[in-house]
N, C-alpha and C. Protein backbone atom coordinates (compact mmCIF):
# COMPACT_ATOMS: atom_id res chain seq x y z
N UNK A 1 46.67 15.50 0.52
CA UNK A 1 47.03 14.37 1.36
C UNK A 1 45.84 13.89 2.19
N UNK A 2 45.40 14.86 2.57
CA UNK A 2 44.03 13.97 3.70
C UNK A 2 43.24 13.75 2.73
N UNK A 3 42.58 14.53 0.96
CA UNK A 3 41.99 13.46 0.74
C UNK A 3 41.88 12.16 0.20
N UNK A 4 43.70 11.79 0.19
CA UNK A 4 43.73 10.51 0.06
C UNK A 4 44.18 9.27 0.86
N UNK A 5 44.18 10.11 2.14
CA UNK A 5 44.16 9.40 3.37
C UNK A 5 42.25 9.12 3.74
N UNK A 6 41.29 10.16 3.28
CA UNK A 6 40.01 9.63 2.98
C UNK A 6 40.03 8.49 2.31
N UNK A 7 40.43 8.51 1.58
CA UNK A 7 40.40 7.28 0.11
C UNK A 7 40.84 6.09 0.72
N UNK A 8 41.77 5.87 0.83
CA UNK A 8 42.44 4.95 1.80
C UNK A 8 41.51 4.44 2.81
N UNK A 9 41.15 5.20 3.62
CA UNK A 9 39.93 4.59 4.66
C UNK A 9 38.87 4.11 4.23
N UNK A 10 38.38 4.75 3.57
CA UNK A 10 36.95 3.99 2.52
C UNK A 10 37.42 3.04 1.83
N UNK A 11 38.15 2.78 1.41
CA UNK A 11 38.74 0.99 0.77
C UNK A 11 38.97 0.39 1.70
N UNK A 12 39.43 0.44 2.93
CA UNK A 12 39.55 -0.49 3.98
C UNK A 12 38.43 -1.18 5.25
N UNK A 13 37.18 0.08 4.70
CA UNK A 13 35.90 -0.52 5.58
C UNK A 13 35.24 -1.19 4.28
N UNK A 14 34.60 -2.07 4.62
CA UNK A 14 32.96 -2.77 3.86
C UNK A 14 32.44 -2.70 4.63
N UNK A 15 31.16 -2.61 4.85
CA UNK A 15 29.63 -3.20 5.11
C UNK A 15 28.86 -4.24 4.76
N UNK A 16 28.82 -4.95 5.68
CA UNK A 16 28.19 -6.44 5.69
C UNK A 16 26.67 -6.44 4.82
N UNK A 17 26.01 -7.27 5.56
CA UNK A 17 24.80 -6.99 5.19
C UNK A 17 24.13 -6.11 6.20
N UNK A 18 22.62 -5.54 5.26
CA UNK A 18 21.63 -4.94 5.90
C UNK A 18 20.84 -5.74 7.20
N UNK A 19 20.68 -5.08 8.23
CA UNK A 19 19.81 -5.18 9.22
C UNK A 19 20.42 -6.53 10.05
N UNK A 20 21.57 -6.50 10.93
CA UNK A 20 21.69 -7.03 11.74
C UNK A 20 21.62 -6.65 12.80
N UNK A 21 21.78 -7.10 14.02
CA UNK A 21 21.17 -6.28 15.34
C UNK A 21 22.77 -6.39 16.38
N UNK A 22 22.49 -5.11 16.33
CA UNK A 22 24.23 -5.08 16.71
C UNK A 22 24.39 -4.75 18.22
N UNK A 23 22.75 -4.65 19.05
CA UNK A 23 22.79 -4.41 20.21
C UNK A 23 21.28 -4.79 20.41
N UNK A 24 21.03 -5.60 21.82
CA UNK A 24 19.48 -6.31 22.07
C UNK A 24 19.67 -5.65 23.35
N UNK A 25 18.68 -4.95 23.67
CA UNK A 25 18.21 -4.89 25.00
C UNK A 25 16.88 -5.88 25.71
N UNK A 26 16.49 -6.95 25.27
CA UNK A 26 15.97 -8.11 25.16
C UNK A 26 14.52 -7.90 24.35
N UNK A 27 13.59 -8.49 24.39
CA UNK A 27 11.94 -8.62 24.05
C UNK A 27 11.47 -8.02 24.61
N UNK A 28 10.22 -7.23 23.97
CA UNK A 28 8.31 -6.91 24.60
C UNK A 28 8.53 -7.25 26.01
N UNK A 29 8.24 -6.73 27.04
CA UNK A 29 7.45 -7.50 27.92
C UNK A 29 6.15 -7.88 28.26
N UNK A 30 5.45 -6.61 28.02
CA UNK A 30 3.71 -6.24 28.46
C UNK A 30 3.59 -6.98 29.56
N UNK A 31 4.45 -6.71 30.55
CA UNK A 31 3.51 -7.12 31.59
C UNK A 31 4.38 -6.41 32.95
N UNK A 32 5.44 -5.68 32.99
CA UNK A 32 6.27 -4.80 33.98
C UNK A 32 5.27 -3.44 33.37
N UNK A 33 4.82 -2.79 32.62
CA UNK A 33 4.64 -1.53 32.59
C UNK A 33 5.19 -1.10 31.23
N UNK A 34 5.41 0.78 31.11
CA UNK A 34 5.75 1.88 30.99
C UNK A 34 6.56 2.58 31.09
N UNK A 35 7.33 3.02 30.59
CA UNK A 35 7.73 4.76 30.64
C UNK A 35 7.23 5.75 29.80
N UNK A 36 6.48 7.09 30.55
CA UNK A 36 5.84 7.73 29.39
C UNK A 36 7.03 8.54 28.84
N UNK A 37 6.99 8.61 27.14
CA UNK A 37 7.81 9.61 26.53
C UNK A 37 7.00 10.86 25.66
N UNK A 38 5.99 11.34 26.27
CA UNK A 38 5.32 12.69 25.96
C UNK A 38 4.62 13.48 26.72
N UNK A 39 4.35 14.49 26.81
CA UNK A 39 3.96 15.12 27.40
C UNK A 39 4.91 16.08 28.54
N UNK A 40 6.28 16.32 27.75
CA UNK A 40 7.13 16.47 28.76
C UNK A 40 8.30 15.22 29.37
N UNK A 41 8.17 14.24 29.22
CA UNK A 41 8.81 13.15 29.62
C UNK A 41 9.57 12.79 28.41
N UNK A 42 10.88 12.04 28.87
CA UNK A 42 11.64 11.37 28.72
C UNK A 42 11.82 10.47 28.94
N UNK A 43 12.71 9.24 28.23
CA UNK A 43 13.29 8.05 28.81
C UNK A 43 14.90 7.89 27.97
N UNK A 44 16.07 7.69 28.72
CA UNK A 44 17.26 7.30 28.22
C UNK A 44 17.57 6.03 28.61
N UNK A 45 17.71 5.21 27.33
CA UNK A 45 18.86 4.22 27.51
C UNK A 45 19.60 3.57 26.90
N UNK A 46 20.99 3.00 27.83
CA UNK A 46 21.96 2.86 27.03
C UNK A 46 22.51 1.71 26.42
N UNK A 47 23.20 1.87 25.55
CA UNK A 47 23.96 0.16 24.22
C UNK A 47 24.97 0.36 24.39
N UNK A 48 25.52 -0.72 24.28
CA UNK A 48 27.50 -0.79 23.87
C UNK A 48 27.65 -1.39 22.32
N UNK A 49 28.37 -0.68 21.73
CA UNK A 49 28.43 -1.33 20.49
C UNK A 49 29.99 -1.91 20.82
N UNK A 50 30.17 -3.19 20.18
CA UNK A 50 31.99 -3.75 20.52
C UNK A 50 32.44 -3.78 19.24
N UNK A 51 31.78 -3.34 18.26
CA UNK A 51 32.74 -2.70 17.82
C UNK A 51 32.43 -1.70 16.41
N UNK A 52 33.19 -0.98 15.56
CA UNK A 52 32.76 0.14 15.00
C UNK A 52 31.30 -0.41 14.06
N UNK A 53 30.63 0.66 13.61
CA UNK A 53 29.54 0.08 13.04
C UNK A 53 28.80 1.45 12.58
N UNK A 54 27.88 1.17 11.46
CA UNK A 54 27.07 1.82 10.75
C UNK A 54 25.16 1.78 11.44
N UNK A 55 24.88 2.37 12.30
CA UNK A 55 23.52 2.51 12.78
C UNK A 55 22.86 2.57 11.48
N UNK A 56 21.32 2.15 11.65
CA UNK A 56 20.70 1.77 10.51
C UNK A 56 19.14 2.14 11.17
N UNK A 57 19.31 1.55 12.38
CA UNK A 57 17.57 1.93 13.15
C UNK A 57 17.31 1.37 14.05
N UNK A 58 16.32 1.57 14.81
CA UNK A 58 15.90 1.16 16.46
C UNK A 58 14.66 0.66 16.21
N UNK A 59 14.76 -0.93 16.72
CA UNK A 59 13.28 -1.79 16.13
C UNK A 59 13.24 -2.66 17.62
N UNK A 60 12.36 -3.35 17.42
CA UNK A 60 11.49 -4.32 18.69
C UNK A 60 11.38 -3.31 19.77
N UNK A 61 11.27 -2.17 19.69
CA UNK A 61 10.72 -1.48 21.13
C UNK A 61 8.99 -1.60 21.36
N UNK A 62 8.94 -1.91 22.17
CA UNK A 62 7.28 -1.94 22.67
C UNK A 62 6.44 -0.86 23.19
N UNK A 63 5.43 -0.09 22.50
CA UNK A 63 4.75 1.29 22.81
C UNK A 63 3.68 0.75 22.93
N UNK A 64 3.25 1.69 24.02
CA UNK A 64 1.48 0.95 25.08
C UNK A 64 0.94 2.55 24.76
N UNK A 65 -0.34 2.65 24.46
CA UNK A 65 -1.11 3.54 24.23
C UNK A 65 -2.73 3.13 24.64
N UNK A 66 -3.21 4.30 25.10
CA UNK A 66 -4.55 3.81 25.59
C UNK A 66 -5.61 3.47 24.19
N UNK A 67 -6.20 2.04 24.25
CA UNK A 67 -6.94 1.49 23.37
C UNK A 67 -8.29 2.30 22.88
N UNK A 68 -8.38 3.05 21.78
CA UNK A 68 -7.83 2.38 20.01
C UNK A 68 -6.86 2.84 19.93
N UNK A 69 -6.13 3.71 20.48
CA UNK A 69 -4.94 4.49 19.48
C UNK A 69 -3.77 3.81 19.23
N UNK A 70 -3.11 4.64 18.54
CA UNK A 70 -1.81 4.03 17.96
C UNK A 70 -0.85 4.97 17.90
N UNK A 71 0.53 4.06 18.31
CA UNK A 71 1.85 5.04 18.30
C UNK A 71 1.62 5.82 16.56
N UNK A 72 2.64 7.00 16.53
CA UNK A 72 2.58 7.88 14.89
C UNK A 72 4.21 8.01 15.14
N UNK A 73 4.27 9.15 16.28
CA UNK A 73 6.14 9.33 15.76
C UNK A 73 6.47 9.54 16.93
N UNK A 74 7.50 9.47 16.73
CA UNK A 74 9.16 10.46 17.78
C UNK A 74 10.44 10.82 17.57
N UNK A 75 10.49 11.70 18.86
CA UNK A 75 11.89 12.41 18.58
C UNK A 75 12.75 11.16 19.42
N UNK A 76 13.97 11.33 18.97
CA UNK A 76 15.16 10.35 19.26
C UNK A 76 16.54 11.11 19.00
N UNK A 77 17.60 10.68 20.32
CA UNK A 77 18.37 11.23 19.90
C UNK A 77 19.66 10.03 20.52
N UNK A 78 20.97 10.43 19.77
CA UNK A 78 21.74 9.17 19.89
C UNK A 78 23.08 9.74 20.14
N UNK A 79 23.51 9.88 21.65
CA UNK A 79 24.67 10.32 22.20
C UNK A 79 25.72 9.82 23.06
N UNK A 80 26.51 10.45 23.89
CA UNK A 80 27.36 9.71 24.60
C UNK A 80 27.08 9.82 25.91
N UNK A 81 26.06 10.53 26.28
CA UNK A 81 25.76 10.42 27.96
C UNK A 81 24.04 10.31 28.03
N UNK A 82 24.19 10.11 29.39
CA UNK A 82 22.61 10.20 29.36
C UNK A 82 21.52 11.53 29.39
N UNK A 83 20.48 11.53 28.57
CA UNK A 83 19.51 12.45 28.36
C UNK A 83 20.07 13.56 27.55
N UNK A 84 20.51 13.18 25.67
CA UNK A 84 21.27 14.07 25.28
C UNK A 84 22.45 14.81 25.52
N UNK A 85 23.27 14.20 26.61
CA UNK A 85 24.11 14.97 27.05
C UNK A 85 25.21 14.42 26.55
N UNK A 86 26.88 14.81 26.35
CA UNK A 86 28.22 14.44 26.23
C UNK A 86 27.81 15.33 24.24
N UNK A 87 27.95 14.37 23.65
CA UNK A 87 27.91 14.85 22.04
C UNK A 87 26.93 13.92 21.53
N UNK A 88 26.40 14.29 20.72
CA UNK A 88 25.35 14.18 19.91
C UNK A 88 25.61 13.96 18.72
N UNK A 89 25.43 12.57 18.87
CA UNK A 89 26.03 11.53 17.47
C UNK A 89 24.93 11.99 16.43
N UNK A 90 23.63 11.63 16.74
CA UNK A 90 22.40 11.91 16.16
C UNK A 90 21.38 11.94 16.40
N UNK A 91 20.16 12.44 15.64
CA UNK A 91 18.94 12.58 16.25
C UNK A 91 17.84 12.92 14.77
N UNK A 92 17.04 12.68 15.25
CA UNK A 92 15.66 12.68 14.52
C UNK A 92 14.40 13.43 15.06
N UNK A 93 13.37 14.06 14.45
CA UNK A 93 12.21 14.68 14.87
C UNK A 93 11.16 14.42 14.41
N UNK A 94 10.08 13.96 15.22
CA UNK A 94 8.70 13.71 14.75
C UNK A 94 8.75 12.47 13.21
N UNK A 95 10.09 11.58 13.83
CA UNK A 95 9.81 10.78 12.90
C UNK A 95 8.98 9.65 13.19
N UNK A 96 8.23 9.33 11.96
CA UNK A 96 7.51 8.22 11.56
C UNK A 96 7.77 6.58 12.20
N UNK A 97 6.71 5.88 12.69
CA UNK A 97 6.51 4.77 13.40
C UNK A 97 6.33 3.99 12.20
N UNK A 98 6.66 2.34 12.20
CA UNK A 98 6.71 1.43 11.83
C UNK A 98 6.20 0.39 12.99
N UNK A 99 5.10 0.48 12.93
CA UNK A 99 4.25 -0.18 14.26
C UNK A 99 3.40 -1.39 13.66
N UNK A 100 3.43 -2.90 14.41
CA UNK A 100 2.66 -3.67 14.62
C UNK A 100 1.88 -4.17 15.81
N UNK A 101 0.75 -4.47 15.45
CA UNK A 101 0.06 -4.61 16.61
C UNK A 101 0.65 -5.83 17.37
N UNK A 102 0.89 -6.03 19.33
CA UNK A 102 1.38 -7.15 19.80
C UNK A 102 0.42 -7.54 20.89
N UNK A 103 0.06 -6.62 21.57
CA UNK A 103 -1.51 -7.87 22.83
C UNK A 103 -1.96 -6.29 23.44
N UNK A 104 -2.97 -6.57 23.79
CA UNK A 104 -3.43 -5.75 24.72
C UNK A 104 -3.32 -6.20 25.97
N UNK A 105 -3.26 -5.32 26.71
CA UNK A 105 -3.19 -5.19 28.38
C UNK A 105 -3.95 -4.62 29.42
N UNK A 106 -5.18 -5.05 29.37
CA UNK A 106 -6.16 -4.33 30.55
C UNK A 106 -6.84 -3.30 29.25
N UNK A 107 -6.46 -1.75 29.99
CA UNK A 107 -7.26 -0.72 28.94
C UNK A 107 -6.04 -0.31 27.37
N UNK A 108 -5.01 -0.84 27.27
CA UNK A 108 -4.01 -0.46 27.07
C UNK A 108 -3.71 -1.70 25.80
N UNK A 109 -3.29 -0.68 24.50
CA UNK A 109 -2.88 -1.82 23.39
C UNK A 109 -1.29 -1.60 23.44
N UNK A 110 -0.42 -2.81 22.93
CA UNK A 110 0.78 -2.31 23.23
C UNK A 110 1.18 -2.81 21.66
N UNK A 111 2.40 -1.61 20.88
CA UNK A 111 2.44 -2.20 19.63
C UNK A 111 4.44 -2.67 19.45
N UNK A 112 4.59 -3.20 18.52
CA UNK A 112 5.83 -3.10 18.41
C UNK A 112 6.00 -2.48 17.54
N UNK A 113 7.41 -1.39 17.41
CA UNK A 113 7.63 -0.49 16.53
C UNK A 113 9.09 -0.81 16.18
N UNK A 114 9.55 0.37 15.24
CA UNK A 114 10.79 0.79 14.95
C UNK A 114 10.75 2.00 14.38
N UNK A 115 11.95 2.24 13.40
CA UNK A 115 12.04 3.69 12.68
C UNK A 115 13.33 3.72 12.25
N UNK A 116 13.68 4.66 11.55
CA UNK A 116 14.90 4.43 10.28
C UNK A 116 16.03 5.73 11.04
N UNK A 117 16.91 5.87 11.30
CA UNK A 117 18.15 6.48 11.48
C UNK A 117 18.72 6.55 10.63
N UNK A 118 18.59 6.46 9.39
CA UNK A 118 19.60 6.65 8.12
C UNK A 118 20.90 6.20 8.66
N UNK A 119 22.24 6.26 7.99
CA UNK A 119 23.13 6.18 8.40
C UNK A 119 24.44 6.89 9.50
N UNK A 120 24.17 6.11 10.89
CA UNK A 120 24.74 6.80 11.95
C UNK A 120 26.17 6.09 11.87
N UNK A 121 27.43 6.63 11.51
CA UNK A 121 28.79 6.15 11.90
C UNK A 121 29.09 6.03 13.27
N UNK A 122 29.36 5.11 13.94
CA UNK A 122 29.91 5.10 15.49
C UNK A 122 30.91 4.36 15.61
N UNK A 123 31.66 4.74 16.55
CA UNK A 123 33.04 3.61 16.83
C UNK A 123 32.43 3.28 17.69
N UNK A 124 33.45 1.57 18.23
CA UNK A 124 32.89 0.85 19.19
C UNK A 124 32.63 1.54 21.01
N UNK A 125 31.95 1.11 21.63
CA UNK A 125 31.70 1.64 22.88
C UNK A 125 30.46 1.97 23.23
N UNK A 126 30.08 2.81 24.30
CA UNK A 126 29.08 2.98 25.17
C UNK A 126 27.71 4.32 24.83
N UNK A 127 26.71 4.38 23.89
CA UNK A 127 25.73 5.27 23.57
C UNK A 127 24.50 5.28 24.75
N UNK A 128 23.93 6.33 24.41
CA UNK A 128 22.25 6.41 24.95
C UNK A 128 21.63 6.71 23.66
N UNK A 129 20.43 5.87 24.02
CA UNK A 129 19.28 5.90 23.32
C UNK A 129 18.38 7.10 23.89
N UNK A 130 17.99 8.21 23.57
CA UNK A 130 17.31 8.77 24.35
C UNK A 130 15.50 9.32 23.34
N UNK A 131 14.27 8.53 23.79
CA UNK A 131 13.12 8.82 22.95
C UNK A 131 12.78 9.84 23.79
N UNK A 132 11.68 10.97 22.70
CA UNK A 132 10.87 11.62 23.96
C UNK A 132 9.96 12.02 22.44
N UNK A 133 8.58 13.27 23.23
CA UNK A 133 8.02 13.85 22.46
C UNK A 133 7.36 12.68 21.29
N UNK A 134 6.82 11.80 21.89
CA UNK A 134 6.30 10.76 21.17
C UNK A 134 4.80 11.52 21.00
N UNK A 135 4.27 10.77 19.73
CA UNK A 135 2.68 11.12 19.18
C UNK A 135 1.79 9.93 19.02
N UNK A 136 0.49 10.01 18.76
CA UNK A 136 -0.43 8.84 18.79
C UNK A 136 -1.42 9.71 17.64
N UNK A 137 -2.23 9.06 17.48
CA UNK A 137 -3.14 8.84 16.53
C UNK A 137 -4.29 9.78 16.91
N UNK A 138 -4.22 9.56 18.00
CA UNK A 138 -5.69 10.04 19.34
C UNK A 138 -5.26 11.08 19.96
N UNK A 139 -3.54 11.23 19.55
CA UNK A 139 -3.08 12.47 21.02
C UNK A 139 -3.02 12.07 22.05
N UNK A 140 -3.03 10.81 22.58
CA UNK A 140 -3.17 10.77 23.52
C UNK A 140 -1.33 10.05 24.85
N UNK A 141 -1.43 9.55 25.63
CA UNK A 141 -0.23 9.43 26.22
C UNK A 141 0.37 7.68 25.30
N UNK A 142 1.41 8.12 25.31
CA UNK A 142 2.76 7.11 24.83
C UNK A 142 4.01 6.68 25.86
N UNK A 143 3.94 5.46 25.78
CA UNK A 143 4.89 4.77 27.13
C UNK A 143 5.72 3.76 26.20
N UNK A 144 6.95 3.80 26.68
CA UNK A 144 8.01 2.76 26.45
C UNK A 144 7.77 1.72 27.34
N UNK A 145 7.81 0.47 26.46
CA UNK A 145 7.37 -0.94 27.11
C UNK A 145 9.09 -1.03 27.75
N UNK A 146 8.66 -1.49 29.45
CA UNK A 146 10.26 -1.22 30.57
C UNK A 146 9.99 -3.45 30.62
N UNK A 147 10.93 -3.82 30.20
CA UNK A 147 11.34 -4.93 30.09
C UNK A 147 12.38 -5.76 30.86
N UNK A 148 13.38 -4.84 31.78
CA UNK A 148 14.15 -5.04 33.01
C UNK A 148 15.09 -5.62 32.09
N UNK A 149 15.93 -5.19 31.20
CA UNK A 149 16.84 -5.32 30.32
C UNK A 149 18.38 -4.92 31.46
N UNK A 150 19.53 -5.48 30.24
CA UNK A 150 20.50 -4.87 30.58
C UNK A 150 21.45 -3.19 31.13
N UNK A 151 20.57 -2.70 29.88
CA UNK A 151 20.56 -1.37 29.75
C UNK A 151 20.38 -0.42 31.20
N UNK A 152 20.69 0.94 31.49
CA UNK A 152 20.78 1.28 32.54
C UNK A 152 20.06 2.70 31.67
N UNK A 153 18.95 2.70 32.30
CA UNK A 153 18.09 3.91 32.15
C UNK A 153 17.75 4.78 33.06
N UNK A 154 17.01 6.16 32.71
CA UNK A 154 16.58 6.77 33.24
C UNK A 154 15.35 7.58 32.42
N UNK A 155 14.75 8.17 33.52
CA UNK A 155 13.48 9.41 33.05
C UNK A 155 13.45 10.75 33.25
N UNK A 156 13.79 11.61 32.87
CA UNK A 156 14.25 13.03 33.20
C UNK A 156 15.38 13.17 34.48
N UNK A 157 16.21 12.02 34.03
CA UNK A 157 16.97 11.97 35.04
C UNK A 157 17.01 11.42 36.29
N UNK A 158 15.97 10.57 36.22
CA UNK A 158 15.84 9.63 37.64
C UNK A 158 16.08 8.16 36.79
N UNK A 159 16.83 7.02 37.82
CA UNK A 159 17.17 5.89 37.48
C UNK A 159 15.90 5.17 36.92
N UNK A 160 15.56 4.14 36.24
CA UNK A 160 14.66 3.46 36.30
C UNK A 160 14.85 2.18 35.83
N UNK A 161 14.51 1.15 35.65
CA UNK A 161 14.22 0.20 34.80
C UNK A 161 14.03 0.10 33.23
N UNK A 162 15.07 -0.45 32.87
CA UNK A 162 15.04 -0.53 31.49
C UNK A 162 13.98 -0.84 30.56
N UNK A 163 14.07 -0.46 29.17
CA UNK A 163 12.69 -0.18 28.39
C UNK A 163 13.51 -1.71 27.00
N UNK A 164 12.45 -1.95 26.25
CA UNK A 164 12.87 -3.13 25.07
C UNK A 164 13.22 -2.03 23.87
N UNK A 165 14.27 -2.75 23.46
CA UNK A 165 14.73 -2.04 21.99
C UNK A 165 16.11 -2.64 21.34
N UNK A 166 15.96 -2.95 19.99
CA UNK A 166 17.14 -3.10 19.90
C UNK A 166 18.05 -1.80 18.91
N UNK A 167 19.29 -2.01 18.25
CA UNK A 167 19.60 -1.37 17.38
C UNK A 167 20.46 -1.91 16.56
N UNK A 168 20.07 -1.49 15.25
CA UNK A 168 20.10 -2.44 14.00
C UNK A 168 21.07 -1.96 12.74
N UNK A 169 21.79 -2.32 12.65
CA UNK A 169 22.65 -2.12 11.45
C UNK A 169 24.09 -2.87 11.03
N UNK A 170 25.28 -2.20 10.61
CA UNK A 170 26.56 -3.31 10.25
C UNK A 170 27.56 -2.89 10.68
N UNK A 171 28.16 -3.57 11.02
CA UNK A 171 29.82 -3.90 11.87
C UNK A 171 30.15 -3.38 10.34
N UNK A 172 31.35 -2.44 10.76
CA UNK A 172 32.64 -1.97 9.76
C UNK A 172 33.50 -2.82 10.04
N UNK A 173 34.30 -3.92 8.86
CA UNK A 173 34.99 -4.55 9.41
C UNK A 173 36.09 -4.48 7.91
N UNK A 174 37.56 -4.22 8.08
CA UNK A 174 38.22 -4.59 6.94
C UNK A 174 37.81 -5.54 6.08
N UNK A 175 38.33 -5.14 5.01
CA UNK A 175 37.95 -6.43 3.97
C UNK A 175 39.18 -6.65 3.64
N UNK A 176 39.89 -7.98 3.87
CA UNK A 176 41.19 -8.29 3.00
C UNK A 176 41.36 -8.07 1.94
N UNK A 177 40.77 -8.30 0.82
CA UNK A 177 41.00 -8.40 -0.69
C UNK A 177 41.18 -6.23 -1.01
N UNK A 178 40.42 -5.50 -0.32
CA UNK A 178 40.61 -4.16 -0.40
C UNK A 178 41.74 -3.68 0.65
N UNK A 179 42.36 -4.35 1.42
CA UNK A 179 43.79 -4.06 2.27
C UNK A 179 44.77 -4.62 1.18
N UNK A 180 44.83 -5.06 0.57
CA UNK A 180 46.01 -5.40 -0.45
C UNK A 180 46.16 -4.54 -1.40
N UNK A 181 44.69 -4.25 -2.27
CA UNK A 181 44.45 -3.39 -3.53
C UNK A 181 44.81 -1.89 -2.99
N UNK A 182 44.66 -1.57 -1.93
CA UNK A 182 45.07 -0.02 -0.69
C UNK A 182 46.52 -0.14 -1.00
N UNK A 183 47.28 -1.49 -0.26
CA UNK A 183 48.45 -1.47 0.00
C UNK A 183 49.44 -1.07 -1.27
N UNK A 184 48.93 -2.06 -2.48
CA UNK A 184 49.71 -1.78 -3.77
C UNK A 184 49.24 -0.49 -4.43
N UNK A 185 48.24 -0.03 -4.26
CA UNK A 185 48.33 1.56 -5.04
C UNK A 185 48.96 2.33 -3.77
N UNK A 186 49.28 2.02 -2.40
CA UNK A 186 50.09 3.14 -2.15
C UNK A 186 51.52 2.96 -2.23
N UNK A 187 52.18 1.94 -2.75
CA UNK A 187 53.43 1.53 -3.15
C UNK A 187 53.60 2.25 -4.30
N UNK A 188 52.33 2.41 -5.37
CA UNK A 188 52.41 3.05 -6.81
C UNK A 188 52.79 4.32 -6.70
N UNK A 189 51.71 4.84 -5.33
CA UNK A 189 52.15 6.46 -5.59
C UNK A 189 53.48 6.94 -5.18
N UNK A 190 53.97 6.23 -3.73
CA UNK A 190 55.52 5.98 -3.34
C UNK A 190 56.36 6.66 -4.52
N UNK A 191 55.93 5.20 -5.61
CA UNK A 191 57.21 5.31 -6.40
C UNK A 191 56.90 6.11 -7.30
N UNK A 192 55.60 7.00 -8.07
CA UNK A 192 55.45 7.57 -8.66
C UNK A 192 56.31 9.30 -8.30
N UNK A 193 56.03 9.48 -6.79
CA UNK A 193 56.63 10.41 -5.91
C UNK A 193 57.99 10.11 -6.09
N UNK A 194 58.75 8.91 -5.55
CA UNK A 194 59.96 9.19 -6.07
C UNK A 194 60.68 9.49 -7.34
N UNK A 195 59.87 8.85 -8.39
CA UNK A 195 60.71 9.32 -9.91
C UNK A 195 60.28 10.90 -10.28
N UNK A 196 59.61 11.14 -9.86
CA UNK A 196 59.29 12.59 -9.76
C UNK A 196 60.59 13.51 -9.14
N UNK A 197 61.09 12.86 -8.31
CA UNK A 197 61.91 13.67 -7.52
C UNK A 197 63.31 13.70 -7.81
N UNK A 198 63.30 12.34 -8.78
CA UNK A 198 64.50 12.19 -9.27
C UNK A 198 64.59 12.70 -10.65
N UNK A 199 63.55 12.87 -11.34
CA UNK A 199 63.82 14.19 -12.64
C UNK A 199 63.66 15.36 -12.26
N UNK A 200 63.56 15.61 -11.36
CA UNK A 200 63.60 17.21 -10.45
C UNK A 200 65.00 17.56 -10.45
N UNK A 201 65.73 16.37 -10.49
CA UNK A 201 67.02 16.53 -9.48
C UNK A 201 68.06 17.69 -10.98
């Protein structure tokens, strides 16, 4: 029975298309600053998704590194409270940057990035984004571009000013034409169950 109460549920979600942005914490700023996420540091912050959805990845965030270097990776993790805390939807390690270059700033190049989350299931409501343990090219320090977004952040637990990022993937949404094709094969099995029960008899 549950696994065709599985079955049932998987005919009743689709997936839209790839790479829509299902939460903006706005644009780049380069020009408020930083938050460093290495060396010990953290930064959390948080999205509302409205409604259920398939995570896909975290893109337009802005990383400032001291000039030449360049962002490489980070750890990320994707939960229900702030700084890893409540449950732990998901997370990643020392993954790989998808970085373009966007302006420099004084001594400081700032790039835009992203990175891939494979597929995160979430119902609708309230996550943290939480980066840390970021890498560079040079080794050297890595800062989240703080953009004074919606989002309500923090840094090892102190409030701060929000960082740019969005998060990218597809709304689960019924599909009519697979709520009908659901509905009439479970009428089939109904009645398959009842004539069963009536040559039992």
């Amino acid at each position: 029975m549950r696994v065709l109460r599985q079955a049932v549920f998987l005919s009743l979600v689709s997936v839209a298309g790839w790479g829509t942005t299902l939460y903006t914490n706005g644009a780049i700023s380069g020009a408020i600053g930083g938050a460093q996420i290495n060396g010990g540091f953290e930064v959390t912050d948080s999205f509302v998704l409205s409604s259920n959805a398939l995570v896909t990845g975290v893109s337009n965030f802005g990383l400032w590194v001291y000039t030449p270097d360049v962002p490489a990776t980070v750890d990320w993790i994707i939960s229900t409270a702030p700084d890893g805390g409540g449950t732990v939807e998901a997370s990643g390690a020392g993954v790989g940057l998808t970085t373009a270059f966007f302006e420099t700033v004084g001594n400081r190049d700032i790039y835009t990035s992203s990175f891939s989350t494979g597929g995160v299931t979430l119902s609708a409501g309230t996550y943290y984004l939480e980066l840390l343990n970021a890498t560079s090219v040079n080794s050297g320090a890595v800062f989240w571009d703080i953009n004074g977004g919606s989002s309500s952040a923090d840094t090892n637990g102190s409030p701060i000013t929000s960082e740019s990022f969005e998060i990218d993937g597809n709304v689960i949404t019924p599909e009519p034409t697979s709520v009908v094709l659901s509905g009439i094969g479970l009428l089939a099995l109904a009645s398959v169950a009842r004539l069963r029960r009536q040559f039992q008899r």
